[in-house]
PDB file of N, CA and C in Angstrom:
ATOM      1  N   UNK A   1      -4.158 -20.914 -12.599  1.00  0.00           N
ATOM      2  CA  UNK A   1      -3.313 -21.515 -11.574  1.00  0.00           C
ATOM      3  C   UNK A   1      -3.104 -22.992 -11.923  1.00  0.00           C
ATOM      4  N   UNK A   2      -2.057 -23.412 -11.954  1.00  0.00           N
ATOM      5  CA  UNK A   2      -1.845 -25.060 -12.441  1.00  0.00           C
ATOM      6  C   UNK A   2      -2.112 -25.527 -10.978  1.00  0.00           C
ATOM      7  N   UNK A   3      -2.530 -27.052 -11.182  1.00  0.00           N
ATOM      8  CA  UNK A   3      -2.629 -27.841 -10.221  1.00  0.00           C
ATOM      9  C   UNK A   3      -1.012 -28.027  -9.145  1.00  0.00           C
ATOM     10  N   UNK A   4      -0.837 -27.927  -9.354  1.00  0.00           N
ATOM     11  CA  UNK A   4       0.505 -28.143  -8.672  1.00  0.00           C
ATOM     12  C   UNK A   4       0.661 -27.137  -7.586  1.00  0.00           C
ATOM     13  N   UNK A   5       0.344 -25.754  -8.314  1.00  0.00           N
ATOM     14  CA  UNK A   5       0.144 -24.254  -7.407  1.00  0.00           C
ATOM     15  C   UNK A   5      -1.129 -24.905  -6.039  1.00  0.00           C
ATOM     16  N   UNK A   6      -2.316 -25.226  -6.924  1.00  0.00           N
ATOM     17  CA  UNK A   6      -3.733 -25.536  -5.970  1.00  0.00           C
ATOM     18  C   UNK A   6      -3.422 -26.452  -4.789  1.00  0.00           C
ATOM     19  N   UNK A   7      -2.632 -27.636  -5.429  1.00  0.00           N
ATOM     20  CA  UNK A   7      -2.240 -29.278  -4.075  1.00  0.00           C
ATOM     21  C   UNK A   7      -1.481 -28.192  -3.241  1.00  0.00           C
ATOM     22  N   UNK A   8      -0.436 -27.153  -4.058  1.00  0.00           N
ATOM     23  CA  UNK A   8       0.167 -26.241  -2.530  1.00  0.00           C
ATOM     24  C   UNK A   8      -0.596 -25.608  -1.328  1.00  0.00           C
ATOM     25  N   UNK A   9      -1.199 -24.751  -2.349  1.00  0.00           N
ATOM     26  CA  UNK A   9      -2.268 -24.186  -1.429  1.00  0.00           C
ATOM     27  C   UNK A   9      -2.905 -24.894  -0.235  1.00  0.00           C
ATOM     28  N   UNK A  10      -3.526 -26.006  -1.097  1.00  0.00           N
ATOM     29  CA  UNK A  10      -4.572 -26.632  -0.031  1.00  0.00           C
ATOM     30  C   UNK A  10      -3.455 -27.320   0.990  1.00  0.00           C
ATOM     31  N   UNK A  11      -2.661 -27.920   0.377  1.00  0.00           N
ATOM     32  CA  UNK A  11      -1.559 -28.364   1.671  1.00  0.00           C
ATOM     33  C   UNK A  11      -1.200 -27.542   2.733  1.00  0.00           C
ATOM     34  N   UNK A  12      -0.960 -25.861   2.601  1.00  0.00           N
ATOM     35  CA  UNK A  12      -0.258 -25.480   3.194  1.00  0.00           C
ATOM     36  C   UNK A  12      -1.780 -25.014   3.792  1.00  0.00           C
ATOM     37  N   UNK A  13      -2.758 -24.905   4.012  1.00  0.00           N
ATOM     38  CA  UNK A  13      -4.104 -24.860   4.715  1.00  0.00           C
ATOM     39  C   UNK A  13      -3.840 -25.923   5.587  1.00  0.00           C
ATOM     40  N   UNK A  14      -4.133 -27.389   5.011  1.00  0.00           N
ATOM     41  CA  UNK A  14      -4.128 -28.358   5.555  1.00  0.00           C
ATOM     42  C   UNK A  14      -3.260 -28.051   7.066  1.00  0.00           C
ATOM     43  N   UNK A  15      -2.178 -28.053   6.493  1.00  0.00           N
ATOM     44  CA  UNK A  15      -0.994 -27.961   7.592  1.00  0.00           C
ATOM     45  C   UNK A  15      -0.484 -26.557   8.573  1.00  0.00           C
ATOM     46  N   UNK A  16      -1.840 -25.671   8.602  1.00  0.00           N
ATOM     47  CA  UNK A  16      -2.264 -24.811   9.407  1.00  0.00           C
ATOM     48  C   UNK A  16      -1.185 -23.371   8.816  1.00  0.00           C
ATOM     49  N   UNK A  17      -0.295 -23.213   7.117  1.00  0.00           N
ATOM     50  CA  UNK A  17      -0.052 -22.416   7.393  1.00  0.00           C
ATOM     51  C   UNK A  17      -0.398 -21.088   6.342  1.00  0.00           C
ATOM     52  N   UNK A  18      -1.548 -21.544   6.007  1.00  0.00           N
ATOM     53  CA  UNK A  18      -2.339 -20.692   5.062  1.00  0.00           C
ATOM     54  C   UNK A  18      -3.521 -20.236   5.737  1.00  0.00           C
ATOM     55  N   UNK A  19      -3.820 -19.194   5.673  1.00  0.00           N
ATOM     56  CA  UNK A  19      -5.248 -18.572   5.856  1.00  0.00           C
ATOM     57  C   UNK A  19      -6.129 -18.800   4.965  1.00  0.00           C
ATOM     58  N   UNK A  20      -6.001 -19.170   3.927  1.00  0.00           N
ATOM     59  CA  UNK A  20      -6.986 -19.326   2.966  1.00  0.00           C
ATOM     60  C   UNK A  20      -6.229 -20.059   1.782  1.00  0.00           C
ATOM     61  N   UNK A  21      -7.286 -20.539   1.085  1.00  0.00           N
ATOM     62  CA  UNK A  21      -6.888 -21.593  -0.138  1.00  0.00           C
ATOM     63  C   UNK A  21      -8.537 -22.027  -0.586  1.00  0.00           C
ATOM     64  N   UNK A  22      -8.722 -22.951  -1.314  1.00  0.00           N
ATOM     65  CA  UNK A  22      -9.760 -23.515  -2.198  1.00  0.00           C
ATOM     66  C   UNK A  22     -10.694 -23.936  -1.117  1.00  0.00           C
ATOM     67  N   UNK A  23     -11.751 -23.425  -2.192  1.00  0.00           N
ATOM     68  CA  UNK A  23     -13.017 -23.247  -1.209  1.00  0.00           C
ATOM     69  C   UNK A  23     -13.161 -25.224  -1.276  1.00  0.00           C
ATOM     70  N   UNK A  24     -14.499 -25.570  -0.462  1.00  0.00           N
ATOM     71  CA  UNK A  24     -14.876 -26.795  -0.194  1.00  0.00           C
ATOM     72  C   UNK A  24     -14.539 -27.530  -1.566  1.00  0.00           C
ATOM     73  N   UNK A  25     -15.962 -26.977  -2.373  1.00  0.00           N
ATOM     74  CA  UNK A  25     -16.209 -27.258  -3.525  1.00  0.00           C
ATOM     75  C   UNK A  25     -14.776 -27.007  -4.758  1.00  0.00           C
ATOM     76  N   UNK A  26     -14.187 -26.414  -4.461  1.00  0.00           N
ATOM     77  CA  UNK A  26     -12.950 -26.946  -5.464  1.00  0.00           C
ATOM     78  C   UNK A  26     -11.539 -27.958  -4.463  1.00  0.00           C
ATOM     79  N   UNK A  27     -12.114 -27.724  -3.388  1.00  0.00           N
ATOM     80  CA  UNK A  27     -11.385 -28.865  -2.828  1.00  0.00           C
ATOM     81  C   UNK A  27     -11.729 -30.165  -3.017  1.00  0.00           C
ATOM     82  N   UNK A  28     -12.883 -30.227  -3.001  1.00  0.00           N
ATOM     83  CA  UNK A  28     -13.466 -31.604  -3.749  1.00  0.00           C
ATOM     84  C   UNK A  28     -13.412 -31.888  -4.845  1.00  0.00           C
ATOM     85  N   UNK A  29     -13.448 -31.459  -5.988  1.00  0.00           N
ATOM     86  CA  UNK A  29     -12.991 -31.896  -7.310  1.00  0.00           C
ATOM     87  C   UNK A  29     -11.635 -31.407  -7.821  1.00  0.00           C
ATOM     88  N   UNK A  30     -10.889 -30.975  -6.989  1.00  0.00           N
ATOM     89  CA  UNK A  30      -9.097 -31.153  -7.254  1.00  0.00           C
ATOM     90  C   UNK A  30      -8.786 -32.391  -6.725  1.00  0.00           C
ATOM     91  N   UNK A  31      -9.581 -32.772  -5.413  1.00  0.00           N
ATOM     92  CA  UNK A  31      -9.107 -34.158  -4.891  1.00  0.00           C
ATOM     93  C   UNK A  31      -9.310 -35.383  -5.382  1.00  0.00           C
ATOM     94  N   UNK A  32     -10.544 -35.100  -6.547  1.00  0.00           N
ATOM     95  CA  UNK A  32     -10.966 -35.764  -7.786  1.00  0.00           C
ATOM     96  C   UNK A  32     -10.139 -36.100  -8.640  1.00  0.00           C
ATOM     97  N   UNK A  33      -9.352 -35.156  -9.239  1.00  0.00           N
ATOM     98  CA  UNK A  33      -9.070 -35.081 -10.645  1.00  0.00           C
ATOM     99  C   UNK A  33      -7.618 -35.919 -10.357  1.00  0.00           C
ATOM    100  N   UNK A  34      -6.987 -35.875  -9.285  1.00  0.00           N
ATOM    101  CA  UNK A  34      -5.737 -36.464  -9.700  1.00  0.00           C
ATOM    102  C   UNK A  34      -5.893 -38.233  -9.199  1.00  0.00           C
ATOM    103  N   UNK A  35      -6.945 -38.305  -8.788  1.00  0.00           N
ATOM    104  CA  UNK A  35      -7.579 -39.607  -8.053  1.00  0.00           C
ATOM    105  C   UNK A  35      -8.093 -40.102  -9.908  1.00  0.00           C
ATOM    106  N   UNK A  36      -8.498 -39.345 -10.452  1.00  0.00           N
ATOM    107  CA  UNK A  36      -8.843 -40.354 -11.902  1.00  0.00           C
ATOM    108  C   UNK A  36      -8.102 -40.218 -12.954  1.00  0.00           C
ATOM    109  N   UNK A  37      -6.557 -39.625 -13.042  1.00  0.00           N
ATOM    110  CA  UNK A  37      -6.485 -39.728 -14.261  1.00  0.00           C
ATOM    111  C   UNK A  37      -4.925 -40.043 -13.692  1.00  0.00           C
ATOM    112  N   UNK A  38      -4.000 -40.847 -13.529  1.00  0.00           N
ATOM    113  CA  UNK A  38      -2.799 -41.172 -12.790  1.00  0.00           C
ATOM    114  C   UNK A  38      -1.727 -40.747 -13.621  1.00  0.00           C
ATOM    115  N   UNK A  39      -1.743 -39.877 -14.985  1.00  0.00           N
ATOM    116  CA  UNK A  39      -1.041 -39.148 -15.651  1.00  0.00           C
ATOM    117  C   UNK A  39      -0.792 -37.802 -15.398  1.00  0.00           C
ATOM    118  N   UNK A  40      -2.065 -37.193 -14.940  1.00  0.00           N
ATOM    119  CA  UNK A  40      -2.048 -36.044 -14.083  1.00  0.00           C
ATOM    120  C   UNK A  40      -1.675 -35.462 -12.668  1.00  0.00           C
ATOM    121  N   UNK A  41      -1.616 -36.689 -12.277  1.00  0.00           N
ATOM    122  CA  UNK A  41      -1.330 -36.730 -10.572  1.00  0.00           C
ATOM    123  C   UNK A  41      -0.036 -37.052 -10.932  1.00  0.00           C
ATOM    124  N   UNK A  42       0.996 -37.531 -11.636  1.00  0.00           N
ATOM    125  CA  UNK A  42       2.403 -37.939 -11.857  1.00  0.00           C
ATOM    126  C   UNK A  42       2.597 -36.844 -12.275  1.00  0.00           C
ATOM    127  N   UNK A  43       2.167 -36.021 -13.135  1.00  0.00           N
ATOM    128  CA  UNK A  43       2.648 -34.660 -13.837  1.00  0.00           C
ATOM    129  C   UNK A  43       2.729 -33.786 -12.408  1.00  0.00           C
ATOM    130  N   UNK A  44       1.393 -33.595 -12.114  1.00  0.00           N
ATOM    131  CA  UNK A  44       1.318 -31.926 -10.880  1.00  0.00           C
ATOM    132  C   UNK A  44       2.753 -32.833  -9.581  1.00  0.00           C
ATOM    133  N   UNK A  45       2.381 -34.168  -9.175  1.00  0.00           N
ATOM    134  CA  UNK A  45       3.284 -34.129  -8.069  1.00  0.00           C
ATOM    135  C   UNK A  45       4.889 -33.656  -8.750  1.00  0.00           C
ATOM    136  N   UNK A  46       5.173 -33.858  -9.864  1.00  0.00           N
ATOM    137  CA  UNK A  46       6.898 -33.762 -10.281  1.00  0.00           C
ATOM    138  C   UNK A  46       6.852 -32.594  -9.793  1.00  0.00           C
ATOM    139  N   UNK A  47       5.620 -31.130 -10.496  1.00  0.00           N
ATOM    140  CA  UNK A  47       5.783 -29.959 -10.125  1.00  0.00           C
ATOM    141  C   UNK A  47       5.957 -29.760  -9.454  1.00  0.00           C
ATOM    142  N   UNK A  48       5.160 -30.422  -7.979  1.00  0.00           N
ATOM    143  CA  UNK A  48       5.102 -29.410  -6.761  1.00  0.00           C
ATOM    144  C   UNK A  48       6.483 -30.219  -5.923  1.00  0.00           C
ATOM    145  N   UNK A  49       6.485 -31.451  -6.601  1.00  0.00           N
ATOM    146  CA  UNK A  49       7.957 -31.874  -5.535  1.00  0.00           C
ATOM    147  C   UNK A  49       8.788 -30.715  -5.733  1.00  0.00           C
ATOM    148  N   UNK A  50       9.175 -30.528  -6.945  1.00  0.00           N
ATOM    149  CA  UNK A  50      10.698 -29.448  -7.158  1.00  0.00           C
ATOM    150  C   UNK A  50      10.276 -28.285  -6.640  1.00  0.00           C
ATOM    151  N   UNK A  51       8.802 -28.004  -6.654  1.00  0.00           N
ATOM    152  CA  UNK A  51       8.558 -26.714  -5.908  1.00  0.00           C
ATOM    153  C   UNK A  51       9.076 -26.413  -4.463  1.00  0.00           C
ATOM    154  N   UNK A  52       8.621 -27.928  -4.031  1.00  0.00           N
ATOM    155  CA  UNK A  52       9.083 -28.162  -2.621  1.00  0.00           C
ATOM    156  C   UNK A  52      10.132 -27.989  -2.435  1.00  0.00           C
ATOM    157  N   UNK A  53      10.781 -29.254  -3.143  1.00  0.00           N
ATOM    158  CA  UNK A  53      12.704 -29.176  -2.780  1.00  0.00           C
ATOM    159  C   UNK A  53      13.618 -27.646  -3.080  1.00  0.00           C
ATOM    160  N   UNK A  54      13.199 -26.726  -3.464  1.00  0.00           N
ATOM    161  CA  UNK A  54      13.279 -25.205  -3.882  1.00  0.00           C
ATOM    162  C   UNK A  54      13.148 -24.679  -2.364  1.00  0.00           C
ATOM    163  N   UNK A  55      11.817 -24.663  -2.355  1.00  0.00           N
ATOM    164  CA  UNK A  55      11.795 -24.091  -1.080  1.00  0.00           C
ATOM    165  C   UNK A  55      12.047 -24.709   0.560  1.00  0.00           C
ATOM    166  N   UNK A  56      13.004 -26.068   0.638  1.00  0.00           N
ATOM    167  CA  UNK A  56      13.413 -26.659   1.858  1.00  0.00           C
ATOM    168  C   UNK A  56      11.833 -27.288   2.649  1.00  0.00           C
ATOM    169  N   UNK A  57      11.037 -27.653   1.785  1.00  0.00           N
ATOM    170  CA  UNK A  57      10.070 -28.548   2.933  1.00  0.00           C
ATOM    171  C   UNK A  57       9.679 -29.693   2.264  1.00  0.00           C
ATOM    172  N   UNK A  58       9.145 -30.061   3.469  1.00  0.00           N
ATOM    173  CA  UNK A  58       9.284 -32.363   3.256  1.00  0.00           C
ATOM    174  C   UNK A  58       8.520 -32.659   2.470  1.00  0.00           C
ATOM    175  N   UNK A  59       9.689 -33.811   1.209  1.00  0.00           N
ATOM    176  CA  UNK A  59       8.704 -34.382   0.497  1.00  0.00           C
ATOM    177  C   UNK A  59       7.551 -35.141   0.904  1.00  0.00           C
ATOM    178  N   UNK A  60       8.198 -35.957   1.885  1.00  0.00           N
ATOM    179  CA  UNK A  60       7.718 -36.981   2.296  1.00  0.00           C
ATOM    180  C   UNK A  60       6.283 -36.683   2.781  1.00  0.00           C
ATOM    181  N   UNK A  61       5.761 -35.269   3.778  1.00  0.00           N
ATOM    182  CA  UNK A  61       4.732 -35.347   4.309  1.00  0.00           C
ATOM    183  C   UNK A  61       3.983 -34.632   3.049  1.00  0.00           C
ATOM    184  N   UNK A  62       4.477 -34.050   1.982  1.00  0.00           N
ATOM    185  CA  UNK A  62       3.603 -33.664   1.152  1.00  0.00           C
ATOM    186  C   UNK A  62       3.337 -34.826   0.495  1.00  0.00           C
ATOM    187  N   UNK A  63       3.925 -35.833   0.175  1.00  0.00           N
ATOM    188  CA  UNK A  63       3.732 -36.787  -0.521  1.00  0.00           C
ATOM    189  C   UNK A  63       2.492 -37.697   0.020  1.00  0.00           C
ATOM    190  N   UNK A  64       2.456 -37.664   1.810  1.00  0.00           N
ATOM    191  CA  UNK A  64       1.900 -38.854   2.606  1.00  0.00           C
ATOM    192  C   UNK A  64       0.751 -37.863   2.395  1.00  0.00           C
ATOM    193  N   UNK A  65       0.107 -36.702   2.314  1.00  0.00           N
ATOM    194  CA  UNK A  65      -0.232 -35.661   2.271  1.00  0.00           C
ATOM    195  C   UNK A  65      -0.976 -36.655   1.013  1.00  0.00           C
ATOM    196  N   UNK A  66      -0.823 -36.047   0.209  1.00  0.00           N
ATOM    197  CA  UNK A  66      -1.461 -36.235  -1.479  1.00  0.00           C
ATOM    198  C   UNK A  66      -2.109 -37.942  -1.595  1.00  0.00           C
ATOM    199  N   UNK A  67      -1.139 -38.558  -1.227  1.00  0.00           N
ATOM    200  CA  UNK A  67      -1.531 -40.108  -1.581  1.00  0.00           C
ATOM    201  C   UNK A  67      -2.467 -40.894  -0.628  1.00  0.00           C
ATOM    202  N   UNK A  68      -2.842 -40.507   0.640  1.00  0.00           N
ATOM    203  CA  UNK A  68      -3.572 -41.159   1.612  1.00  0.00           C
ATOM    204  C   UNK A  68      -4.412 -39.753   2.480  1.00  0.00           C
ATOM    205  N   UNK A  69      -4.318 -38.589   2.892  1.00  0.00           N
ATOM    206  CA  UNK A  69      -5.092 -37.766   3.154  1.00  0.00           C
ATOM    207  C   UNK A  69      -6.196 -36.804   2.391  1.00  0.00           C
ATOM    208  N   UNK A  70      -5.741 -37.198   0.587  1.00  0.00           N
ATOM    209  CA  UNK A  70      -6.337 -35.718   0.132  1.00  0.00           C
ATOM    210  C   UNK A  70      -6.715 -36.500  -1.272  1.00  0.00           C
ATOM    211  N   UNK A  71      -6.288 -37.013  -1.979  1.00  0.00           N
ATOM    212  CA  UNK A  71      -6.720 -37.405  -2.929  1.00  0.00           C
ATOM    213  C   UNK A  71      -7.677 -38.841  -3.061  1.00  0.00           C
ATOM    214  N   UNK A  72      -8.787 -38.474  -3.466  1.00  0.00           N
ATOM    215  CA  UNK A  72      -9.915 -39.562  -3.420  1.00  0.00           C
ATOM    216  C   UNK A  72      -9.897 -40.495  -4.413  1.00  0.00           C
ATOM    217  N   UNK A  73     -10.416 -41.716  -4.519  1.00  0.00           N
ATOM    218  CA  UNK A  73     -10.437 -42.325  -5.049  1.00  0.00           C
ATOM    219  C   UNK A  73     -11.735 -42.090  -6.492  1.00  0.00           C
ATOM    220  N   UNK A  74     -11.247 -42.368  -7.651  1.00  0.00           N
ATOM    221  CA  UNK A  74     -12.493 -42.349  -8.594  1.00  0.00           C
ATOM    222  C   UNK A  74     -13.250 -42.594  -8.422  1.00  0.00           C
ATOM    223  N   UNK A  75     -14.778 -41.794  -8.604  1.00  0.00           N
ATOM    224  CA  UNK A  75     -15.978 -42.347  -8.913  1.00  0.00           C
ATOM    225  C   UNK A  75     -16.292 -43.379  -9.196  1.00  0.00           C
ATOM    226  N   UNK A  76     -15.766 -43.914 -10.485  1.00  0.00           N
ATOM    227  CA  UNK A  76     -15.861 -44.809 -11.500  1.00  0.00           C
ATOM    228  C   UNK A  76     -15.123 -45.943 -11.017  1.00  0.00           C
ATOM    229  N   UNK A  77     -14.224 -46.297  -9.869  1.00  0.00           N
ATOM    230  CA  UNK A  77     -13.813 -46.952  -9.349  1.00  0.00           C
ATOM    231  C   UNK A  77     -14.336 -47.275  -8.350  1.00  0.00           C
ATOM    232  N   UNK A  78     -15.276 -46.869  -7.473  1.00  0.00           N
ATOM    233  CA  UNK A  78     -16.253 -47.094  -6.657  1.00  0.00           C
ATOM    234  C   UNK A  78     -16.880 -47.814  -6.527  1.00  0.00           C
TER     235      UNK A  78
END
């Protein structure tokens, strides 16, 4: 599953319309991975934007979504 598929998932949990998606523990280190490497988090968001704009729902709250609710800041930046 590419990351792009996973930020869906857990979004559409988040936003009450999934029954299921990534357990704790891979919710925590997906929220990792795009928090440390800012090449990867530019890659998966292009994906899942066009995924979005495909299927008619808001960039914007997926975006406010990813950048201030879900993705953590590095370890190593800590």
């Amino acid at each position: 599953m590419e990351l792009a598929d996973l930020l869906d998932a857990t979004w559409s949990v988040d936003q009450g319309g999934a029954v299921s998606g990534p357990d704790q523990e891979s919710r925590t280190h997906l929220a990792d991975r795009p928090g440390c490497d800012e090449d990867l988090r530019a890659e998966a968001w292009v994906a899942w934007r066009d995924d979005l704009i495909a299927d008619g729902r808001s960039v914007d709250d997926a975006m406010y979504w990813l950048d201030v609710a879900f993705v953590q800041p590095c370890p190593e930046d800590t």
